[in-house]
N, C-alpha and C. Protein backbone atom coordinates (compact mmCIF):
# COMPACT_ATOMS: atom_id res chain seq x y z
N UNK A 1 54.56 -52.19 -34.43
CA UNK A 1 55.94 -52.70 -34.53
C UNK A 1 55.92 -54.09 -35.17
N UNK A 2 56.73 -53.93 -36.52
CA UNK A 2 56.60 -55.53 -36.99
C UNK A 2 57.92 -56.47 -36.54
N UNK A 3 57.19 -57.31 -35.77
CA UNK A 3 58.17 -58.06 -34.98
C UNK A 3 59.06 -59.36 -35.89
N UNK A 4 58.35 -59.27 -37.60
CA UNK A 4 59.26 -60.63 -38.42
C UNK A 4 60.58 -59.74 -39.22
N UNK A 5 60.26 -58.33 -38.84
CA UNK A 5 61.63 -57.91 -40.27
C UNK A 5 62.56 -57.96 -39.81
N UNK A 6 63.60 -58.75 -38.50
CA UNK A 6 65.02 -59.02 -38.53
C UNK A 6 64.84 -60.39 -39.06
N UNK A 7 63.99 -61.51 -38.50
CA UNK A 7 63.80 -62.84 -39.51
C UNK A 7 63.74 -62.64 -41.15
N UNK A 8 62.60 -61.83 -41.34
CA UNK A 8 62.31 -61.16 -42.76
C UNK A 8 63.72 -60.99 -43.47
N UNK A 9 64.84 -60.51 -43.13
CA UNK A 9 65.92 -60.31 -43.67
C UNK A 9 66.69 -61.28 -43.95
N UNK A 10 66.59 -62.74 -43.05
CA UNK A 10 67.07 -63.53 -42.88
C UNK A 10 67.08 -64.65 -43.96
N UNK A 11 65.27 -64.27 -44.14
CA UNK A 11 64.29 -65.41 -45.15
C UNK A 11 65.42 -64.93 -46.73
N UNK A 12 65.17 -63.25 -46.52
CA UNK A 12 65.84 -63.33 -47.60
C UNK A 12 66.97 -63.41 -48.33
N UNK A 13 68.26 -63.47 -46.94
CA UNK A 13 69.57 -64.22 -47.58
C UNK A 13 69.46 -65.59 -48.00
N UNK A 14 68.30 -66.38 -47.78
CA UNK A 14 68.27 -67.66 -47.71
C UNK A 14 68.13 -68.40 -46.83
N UNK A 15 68.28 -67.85 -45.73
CA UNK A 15 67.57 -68.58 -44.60
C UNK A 15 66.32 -69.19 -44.56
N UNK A 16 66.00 -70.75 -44.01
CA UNK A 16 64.39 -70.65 -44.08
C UNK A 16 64.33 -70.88 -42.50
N UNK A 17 65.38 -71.79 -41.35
CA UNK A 17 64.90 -72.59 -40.56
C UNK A 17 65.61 -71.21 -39.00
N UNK A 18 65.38 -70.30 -38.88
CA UNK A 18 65.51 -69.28 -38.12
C UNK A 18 65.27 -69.47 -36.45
N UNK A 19 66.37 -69.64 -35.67
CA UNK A 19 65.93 -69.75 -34.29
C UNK A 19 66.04 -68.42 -33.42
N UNK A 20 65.28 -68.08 -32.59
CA UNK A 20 65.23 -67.01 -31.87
C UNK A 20 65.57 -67.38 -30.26
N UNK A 21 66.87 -66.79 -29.73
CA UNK A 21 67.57 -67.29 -28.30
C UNK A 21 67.93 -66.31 -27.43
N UNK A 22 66.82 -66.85 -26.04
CA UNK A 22 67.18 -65.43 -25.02
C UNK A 22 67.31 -66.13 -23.95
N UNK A 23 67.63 -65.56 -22.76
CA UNK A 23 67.71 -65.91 -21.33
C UNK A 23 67.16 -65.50 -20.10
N UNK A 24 67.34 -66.65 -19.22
CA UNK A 24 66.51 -66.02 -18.10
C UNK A 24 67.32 -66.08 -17.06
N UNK A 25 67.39 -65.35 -16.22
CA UNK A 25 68.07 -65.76 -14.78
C UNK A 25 69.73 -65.57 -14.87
N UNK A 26 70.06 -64.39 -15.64
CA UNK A 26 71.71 -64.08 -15.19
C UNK A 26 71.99 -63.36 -13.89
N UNK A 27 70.72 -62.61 -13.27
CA UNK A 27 71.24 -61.74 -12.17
C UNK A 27 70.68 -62.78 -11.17
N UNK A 28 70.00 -63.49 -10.98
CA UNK A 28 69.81 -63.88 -9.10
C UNK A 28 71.09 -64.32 -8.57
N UNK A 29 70.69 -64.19 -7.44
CA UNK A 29 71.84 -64.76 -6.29
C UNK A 29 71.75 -66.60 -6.18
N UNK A 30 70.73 -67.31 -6.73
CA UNK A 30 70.88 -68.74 -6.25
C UNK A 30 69.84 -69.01 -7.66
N UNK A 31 70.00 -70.55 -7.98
CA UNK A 31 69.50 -71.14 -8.88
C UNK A 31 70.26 -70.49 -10.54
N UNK A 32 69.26 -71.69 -11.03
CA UNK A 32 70.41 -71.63 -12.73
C UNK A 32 70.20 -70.60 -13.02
N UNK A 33 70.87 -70.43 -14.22
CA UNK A 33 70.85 -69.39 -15.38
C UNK A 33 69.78 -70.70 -16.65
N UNK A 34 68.52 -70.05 -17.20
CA UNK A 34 68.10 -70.68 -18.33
C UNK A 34 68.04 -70.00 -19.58
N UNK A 35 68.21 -70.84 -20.92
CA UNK A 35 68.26 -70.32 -22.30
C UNK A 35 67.29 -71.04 -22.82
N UNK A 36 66.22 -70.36 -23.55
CA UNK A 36 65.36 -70.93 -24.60
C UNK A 36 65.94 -71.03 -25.76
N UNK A 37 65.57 -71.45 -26.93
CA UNK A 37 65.74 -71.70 -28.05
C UNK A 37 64.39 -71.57 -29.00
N UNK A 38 63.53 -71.13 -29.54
CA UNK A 38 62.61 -70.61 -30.43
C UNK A 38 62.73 -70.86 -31.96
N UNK A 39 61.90 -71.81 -32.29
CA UNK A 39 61.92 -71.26 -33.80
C UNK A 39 60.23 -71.76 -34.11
N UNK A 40 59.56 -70.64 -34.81
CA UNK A 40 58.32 -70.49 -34.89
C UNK A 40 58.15 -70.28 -36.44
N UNK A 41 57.17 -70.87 -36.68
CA UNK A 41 56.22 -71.31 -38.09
C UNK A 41 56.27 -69.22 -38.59
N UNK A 42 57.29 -69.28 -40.00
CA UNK A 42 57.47 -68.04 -40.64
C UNK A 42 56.38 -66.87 -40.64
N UNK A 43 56.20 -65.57 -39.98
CA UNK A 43 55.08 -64.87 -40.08
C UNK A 43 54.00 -65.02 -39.38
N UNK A 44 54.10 -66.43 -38.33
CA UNK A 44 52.66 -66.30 -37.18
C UNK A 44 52.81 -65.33 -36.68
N UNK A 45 51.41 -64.97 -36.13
CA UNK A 45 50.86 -63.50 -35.42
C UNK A 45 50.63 -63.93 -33.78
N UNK A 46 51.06 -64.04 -33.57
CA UNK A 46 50.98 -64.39 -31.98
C UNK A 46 50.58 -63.10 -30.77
N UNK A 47 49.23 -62.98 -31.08
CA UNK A 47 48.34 -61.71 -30.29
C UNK A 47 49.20 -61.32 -28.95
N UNK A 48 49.84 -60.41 -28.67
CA UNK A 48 50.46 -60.15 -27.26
C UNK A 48 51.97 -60.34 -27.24
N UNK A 49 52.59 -60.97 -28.21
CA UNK A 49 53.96 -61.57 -27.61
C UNK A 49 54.54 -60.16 -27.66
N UNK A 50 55.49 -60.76 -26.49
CA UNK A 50 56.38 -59.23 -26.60
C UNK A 50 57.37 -59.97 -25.73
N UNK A 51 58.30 -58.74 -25.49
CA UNK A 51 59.50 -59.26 -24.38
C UNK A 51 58.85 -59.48 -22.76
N UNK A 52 59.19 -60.64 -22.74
CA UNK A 52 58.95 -61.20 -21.48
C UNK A 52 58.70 -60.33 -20.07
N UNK A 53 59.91 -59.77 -20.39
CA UNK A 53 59.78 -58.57 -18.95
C UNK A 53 58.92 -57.27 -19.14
N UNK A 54 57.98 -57.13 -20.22
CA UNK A 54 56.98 -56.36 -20.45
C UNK A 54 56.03 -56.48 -20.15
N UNK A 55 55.69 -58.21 -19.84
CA UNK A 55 54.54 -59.05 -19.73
C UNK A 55 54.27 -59.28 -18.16
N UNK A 56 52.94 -59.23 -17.40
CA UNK A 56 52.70 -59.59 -16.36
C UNK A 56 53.15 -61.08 -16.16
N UNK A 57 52.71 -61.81 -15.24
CA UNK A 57 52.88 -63.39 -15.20
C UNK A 57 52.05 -64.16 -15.74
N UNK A 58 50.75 -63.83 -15.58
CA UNK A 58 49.53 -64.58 -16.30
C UNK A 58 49.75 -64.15 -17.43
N UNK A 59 50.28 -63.40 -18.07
CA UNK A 59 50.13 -62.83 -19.65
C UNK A 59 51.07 -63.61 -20.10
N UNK A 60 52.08 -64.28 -19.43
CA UNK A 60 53.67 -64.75 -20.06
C UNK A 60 52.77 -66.35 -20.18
N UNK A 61 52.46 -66.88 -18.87
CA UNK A 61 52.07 -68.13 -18.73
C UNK A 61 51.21 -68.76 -19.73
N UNK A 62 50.18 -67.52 -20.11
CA UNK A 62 49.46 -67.69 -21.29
C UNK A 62 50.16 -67.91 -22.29
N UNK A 63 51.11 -67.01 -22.92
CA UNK A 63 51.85 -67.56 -23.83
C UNK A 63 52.92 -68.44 -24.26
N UNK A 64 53.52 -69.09 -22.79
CA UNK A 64 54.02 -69.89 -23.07
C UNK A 64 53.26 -70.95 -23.61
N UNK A 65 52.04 -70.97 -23.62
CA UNK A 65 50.99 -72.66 -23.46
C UNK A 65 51.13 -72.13 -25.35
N UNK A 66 50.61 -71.23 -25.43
CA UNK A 66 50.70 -70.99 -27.08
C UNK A 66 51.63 -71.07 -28.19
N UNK A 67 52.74 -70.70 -27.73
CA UNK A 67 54.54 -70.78 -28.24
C UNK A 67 54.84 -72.27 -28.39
N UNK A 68 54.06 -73.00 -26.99
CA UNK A 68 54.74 -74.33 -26.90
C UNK A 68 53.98 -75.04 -27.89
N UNK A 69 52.43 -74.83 -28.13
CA UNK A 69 51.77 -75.73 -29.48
C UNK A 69 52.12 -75.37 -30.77
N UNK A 70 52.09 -73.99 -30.83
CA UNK A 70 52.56 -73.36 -32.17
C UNK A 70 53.87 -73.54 -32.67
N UNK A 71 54.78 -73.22 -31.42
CA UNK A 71 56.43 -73.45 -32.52
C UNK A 71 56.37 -74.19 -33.10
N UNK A 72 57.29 -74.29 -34.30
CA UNK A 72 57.80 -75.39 -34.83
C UNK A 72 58.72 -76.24 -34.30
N UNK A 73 59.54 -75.96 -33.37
CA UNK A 73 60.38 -76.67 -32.43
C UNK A 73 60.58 -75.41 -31.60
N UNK A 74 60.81 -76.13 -30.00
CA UNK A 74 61.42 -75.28 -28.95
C UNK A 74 62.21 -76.11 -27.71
N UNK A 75 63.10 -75.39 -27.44
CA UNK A 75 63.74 -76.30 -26.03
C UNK A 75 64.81 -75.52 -25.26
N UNK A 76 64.94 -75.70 -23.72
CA UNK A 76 65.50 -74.86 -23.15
C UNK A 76 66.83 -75.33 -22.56
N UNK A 77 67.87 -74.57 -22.30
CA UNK A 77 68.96 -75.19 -21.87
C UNK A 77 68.76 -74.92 -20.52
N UNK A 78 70.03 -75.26 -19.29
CA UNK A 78 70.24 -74.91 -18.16
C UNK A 78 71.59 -75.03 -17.84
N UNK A 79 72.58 -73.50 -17.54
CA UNK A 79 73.70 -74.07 -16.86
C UNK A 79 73.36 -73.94 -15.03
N UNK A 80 73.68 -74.93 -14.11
CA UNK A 80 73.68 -74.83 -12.60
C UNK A 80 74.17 -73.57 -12.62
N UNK A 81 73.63 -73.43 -10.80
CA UNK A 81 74.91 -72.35 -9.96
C UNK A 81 75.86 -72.67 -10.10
N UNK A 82 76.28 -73.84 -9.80
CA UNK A 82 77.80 -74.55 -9.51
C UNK A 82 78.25 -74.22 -11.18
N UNK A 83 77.77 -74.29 -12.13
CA UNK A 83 78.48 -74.08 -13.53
C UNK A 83 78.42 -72.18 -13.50
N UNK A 84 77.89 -71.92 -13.12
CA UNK A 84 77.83 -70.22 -13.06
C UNK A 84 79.30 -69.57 -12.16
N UNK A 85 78.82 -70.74 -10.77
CA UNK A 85 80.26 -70.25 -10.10
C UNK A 85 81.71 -70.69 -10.50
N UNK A 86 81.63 -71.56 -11.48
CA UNK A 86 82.86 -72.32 -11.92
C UNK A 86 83.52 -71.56 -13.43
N UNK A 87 82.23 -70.74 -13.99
CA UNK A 87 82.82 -70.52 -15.41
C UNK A 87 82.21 -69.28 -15.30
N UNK A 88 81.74 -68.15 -14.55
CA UNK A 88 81.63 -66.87 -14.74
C UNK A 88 79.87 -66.87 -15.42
N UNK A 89 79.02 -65.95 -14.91
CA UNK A 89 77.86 -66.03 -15.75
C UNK A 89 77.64 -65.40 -17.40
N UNK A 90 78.91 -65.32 -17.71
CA UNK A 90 78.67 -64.91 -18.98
C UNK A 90 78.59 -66.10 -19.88
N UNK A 91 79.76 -67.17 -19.61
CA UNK A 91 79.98 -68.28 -20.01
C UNK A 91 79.16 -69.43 -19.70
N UNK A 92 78.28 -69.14 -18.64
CA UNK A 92 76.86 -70.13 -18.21
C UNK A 92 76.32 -69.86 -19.26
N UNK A 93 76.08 -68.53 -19.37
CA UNK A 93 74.90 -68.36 -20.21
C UNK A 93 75.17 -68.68 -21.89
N UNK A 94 76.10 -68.85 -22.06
CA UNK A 94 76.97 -69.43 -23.69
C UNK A 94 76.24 -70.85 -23.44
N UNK A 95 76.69 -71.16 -22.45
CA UNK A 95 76.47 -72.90 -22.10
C UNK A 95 74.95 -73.26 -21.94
N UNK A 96 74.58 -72.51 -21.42
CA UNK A 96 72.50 -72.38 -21.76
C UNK A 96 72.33 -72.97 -23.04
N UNK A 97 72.79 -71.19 -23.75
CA UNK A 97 72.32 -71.31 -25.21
C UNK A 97 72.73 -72.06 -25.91
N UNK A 98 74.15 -72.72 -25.94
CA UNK A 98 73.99 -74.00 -26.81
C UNK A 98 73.81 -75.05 -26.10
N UNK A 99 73.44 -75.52 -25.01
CA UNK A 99 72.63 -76.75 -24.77
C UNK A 99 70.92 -76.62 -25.52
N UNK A 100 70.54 -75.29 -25.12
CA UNK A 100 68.99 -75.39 -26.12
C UNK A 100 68.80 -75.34 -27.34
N UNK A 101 70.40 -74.86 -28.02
CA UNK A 101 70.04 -75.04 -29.70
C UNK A 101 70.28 -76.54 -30.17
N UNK A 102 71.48 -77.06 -29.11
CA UNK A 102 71.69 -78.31 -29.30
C UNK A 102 70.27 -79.43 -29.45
N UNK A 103 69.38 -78.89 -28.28
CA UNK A 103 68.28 -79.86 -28.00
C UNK A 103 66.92 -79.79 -28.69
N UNK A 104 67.28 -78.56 -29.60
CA UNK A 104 66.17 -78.59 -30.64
C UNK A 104 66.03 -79.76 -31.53
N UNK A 105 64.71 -79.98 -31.83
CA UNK A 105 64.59 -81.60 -32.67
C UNK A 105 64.99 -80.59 -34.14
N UNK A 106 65.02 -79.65 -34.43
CA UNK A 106 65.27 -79.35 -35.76
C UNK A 106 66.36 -78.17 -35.68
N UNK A 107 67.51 -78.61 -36.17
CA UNK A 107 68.63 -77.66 -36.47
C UNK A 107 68.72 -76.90 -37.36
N UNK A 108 68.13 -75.31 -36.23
CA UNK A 108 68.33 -73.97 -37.24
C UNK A 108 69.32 -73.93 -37.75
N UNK A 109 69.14 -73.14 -39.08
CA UNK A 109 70.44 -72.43 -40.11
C UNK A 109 71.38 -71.43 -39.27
N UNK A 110 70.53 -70.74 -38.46
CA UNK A 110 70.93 -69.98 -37.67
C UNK A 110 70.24 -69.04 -36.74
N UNK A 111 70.92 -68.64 -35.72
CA UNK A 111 69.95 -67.74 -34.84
C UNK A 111 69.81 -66.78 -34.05
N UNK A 112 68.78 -65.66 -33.92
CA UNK A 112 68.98 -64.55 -33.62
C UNK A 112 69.32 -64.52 -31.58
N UNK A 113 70.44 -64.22 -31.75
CA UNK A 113 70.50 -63.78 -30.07
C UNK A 113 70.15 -62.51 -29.85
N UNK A 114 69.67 -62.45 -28.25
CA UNK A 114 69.00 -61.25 -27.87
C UNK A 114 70.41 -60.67 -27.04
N UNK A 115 70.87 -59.49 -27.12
CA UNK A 115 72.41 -58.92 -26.66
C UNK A 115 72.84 -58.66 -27.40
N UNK A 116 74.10 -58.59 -26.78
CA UNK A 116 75.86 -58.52 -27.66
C UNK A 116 76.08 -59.47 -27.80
N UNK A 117 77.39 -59.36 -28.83
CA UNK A 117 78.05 -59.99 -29.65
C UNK A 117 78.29 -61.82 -28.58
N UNK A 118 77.62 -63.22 -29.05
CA UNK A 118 77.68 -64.26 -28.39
C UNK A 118 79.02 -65.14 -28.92
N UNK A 119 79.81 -63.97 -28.26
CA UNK A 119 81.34 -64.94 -28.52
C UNK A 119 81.64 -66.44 -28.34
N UNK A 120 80.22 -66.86 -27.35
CA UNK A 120 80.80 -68.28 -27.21
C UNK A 120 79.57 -69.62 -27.40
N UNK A 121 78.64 -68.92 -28.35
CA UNK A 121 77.82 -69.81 -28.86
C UNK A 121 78.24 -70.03 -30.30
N UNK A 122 78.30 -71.54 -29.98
CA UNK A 122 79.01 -72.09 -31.37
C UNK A 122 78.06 -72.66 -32.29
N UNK A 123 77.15 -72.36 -32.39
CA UNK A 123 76.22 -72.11 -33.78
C UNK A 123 76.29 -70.75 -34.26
N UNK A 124 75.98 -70.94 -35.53
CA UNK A 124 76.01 -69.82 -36.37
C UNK A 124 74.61 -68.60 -35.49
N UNK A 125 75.10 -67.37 -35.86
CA UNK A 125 74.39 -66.49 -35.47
C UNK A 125 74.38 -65.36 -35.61
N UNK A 126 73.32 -64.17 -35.51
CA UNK A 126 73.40 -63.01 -34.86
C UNK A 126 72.98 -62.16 -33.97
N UNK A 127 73.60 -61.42 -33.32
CA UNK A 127 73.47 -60.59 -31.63
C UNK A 127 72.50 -59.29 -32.58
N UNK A 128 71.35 -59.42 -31.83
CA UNK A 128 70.22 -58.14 -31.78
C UNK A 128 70.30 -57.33 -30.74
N UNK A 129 70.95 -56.37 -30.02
CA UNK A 129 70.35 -55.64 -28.73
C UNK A 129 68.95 -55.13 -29.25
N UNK A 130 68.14 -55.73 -27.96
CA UNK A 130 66.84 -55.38 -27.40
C UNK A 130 65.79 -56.22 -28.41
N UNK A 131 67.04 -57.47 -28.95
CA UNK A 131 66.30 -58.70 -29.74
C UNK A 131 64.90 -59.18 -29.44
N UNK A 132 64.78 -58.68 -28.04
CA UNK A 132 63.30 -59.33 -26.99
C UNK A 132 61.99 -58.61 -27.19
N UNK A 133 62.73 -57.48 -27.89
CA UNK A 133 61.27 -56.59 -28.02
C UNK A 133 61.36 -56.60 -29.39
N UNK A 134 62.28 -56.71 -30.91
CA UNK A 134 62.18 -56.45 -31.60
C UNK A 134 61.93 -57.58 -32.66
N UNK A 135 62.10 -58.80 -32.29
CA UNK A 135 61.72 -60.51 -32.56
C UNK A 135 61.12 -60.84 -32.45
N UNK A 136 60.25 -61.66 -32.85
CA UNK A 136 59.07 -62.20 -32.75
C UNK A 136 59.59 -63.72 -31.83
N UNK A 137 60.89 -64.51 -32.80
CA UNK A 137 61.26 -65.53 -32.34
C UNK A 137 62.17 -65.41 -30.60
N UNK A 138 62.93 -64.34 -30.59
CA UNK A 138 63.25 -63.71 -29.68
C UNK A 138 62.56 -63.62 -28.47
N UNK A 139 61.32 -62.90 -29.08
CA UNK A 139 60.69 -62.35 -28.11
C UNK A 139 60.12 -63.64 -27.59
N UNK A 140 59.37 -64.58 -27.91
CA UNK A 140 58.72 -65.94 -27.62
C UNK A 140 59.47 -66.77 -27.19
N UNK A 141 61.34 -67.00 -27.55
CA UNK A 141 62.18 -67.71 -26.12
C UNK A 141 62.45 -67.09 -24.78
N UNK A 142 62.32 -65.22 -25.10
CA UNK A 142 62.33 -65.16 -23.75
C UNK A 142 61.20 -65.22 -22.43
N UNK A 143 60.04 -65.30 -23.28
CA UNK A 143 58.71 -65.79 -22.69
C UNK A 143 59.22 -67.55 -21.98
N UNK A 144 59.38 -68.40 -22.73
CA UNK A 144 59.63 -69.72 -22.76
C UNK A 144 60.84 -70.01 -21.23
N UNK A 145 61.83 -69.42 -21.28
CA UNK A 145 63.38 -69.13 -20.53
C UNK A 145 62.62 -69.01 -19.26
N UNK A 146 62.21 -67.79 -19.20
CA UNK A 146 61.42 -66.47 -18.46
C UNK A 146 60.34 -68.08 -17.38
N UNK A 147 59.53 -68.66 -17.97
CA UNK A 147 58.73 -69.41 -17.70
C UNK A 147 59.15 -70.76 -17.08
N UNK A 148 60.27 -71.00 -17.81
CA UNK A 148 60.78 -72.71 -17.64
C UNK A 148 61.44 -72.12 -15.61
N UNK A 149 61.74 -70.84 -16.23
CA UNK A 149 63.30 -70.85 -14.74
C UNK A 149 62.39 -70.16 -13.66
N UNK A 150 61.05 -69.64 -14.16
CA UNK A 150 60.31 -69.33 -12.61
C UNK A 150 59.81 -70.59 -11.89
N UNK A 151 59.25 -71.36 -13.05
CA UNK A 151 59.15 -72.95 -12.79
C UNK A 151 59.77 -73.78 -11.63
N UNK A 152 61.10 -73.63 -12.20
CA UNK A 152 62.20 -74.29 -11.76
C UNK A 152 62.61 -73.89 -10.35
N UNK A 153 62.01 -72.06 -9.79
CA UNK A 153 62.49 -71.69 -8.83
C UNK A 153 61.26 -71.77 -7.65
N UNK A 154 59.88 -72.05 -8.52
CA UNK A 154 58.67 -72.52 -7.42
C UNK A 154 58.88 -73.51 -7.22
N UNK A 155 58.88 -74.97 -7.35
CA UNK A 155 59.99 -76.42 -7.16
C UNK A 155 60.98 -76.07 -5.94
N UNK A 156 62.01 -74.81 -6.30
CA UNK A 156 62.85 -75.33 -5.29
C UNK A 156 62.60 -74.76 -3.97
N UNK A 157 61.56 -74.44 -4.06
CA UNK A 157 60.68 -73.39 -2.91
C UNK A 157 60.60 -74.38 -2.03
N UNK A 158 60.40 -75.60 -2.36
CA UNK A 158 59.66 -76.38 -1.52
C UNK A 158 60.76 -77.23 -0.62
N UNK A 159 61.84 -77.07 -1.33
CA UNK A 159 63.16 -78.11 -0.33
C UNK A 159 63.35 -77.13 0.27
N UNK A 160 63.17 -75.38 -0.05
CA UNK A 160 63.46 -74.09 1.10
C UNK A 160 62.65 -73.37 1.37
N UNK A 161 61.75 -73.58 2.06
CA UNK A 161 60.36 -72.97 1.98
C UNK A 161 60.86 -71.51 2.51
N UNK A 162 61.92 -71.45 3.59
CA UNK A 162 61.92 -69.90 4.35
C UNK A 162 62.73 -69.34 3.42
N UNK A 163 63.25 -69.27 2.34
CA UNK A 163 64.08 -68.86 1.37
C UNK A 163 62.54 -67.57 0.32
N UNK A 164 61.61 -68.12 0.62
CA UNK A 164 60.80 -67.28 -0.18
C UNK A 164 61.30 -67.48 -2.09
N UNK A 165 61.65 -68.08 -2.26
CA UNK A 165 62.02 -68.62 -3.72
C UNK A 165 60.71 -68.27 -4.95
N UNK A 166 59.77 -68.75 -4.04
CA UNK A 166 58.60 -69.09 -5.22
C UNK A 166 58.05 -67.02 -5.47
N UNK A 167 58.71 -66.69 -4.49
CA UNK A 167 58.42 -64.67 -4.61
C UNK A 167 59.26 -64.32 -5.36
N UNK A 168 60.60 -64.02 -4.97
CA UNK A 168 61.57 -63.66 -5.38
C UNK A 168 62.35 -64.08 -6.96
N UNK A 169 62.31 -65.57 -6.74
CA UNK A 169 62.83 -66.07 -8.13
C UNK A 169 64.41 -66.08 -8.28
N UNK A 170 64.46 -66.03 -6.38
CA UNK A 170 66.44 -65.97 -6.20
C UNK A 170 67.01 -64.46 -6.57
N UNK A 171 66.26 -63.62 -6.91
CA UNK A 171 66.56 -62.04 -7.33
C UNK A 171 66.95 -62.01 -6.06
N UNK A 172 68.17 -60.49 -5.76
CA UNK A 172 68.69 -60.23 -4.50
C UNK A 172 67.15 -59.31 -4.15
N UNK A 173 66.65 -59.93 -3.21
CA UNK A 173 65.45 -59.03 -2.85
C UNK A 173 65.82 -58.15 -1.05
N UNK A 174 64.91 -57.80 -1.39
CA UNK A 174 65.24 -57.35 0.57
C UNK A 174 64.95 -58.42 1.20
N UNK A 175 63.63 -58.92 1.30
CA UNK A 175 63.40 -60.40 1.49
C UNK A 175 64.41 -61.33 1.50
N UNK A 176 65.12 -61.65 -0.05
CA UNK A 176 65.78 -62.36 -0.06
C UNK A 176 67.47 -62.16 0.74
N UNK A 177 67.48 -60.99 0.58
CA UNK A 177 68.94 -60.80 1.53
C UNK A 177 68.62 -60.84 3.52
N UNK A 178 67.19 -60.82 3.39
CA UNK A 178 67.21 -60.91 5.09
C UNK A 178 66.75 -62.11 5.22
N UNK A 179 66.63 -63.53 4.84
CA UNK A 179 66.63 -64.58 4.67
C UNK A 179 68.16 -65.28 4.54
N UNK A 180 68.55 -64.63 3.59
CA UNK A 180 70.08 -64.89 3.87
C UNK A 180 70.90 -64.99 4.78
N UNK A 181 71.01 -63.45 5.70
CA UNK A 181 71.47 -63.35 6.76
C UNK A 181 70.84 -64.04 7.88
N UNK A 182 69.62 -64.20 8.23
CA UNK A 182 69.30 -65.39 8.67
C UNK A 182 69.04 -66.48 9.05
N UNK A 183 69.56 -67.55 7.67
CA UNK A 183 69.32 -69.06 7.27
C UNK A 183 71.09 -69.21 6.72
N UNK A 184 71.29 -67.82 6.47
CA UNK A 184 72.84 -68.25 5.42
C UNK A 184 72.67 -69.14 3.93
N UNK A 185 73.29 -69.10 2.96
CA UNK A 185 73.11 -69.56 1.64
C UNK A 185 72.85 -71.48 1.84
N UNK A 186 71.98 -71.24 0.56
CA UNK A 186 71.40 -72.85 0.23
C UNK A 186 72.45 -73.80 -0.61
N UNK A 187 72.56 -74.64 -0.77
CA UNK A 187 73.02 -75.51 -1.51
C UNK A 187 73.38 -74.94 -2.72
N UNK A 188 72.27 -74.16 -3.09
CA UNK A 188 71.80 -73.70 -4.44
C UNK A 188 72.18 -72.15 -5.08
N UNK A 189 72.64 -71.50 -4.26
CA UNK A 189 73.14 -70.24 -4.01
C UNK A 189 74.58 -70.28 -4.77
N UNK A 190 74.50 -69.01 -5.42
CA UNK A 190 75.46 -68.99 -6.07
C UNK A 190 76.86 -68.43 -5.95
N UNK A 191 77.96 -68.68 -5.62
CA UNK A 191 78.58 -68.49 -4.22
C UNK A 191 79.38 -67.49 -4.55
N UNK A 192 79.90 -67.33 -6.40
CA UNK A 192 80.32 -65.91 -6.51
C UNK A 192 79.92 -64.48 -6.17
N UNK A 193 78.47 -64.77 -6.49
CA UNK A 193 77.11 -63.87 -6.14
C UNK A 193 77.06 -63.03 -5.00
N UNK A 194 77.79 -64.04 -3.69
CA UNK A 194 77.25 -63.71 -2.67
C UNK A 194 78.64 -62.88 -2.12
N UNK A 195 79.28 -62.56 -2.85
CA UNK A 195 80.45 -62.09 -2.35
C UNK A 195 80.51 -60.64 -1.56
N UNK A 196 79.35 -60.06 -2.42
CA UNK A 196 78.94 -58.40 -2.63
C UNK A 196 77.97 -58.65 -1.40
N UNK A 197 77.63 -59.71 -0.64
CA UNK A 197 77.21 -59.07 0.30
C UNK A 197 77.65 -58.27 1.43
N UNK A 198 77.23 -57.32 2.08
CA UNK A 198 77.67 -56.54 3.15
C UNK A 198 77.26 -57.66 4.66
């Protein structure tokens, strides 16, 4: 599977400076929603990359260390819970992705999102479904996203240790819902989320 011919197409309208943008963390019950931003040196071969959720953990971790020397620029956004519960997680996740295209040191021409149509990212772009497996740049922010927000959810393990955070990753787990009912929601919990509980 050649993972440069949606870039490849790109190079050849004229594009040279191509960013690849995916996300991590729209379904848990607590902690952010994160967006990478990707743009990688035209045609590297990056042994293994693939979509993130294909990849074990040591296989992702590995490649984040590689993505992060190799890109040519990379950077991740974050909207809170509190911005998730305030503006719907579709619109967090708009707010991700352009905080990380924003925070790139080099402003792509434009860039491939992984989904549907990103009605509310205001850089230029285009929506790939299953962008994560079929991108190279794609596929390597959602490695990056994927990495920054497990990060972010072993950290908060530690202000909630009985929350099981650093397992789960805030996913509604069984774990995590009998912790819930137990301890009741964190600070950090996302309060639309929790509505659907029984």
């Amino acid at each position: 599977m050649d993972l440069w011919q949606i870039e490849d197409s790109l190079f050849q309208q004229g594009y040279s400076v191509v960013a690849g943008i995916d996300e991590a963390g729209r379904g848990p019950l607590a902690g952010p929603v994160c967006a990478a931003a990707v743009i990688l040196p035209p045609y590297i071969d990056i042994p293994g990359l693939n979509d993130s959720k294909k990849l074990t953990r040591s296989k992702r971790e590995k490649l984040y260390e590689i993505i992060k020397e190799q890109s040519v620029a990379w950077s991740c956004g974050f909207a809170s819970h509190l911005e998730i519960d305030d503006l719907n997680i579709l619109n967090a996740t708009y707010l991700a992705m352009n905080r990380a295209i924003a925070s790139l040191n080099i402003a792509p021409e434009i860039s491939i999102i992984d989904g549907n149509p990103a009605a509310g990212v205001k850089y230029k772009n285009i929506c790939v479904v299953k962008g994560d497996s079929l991108s190279a740049s794609v596929a390597a922010a959602s490695i990056m996203a994927k990495v920054t927000r497990d990060r972010y959810m072993v950290e908060l393990s530690k202000e909630y240790p009985q929350y099981g955070f650093e397992r789960h990753k805030g996913y509604g787990t069984k774990l995590h819902y009998e912790m819930l009912k137990m301890f009741g929601p964190t600070p950090e919990h996302r309060r639309t989320f929790l509505r659907k509980m029984h």
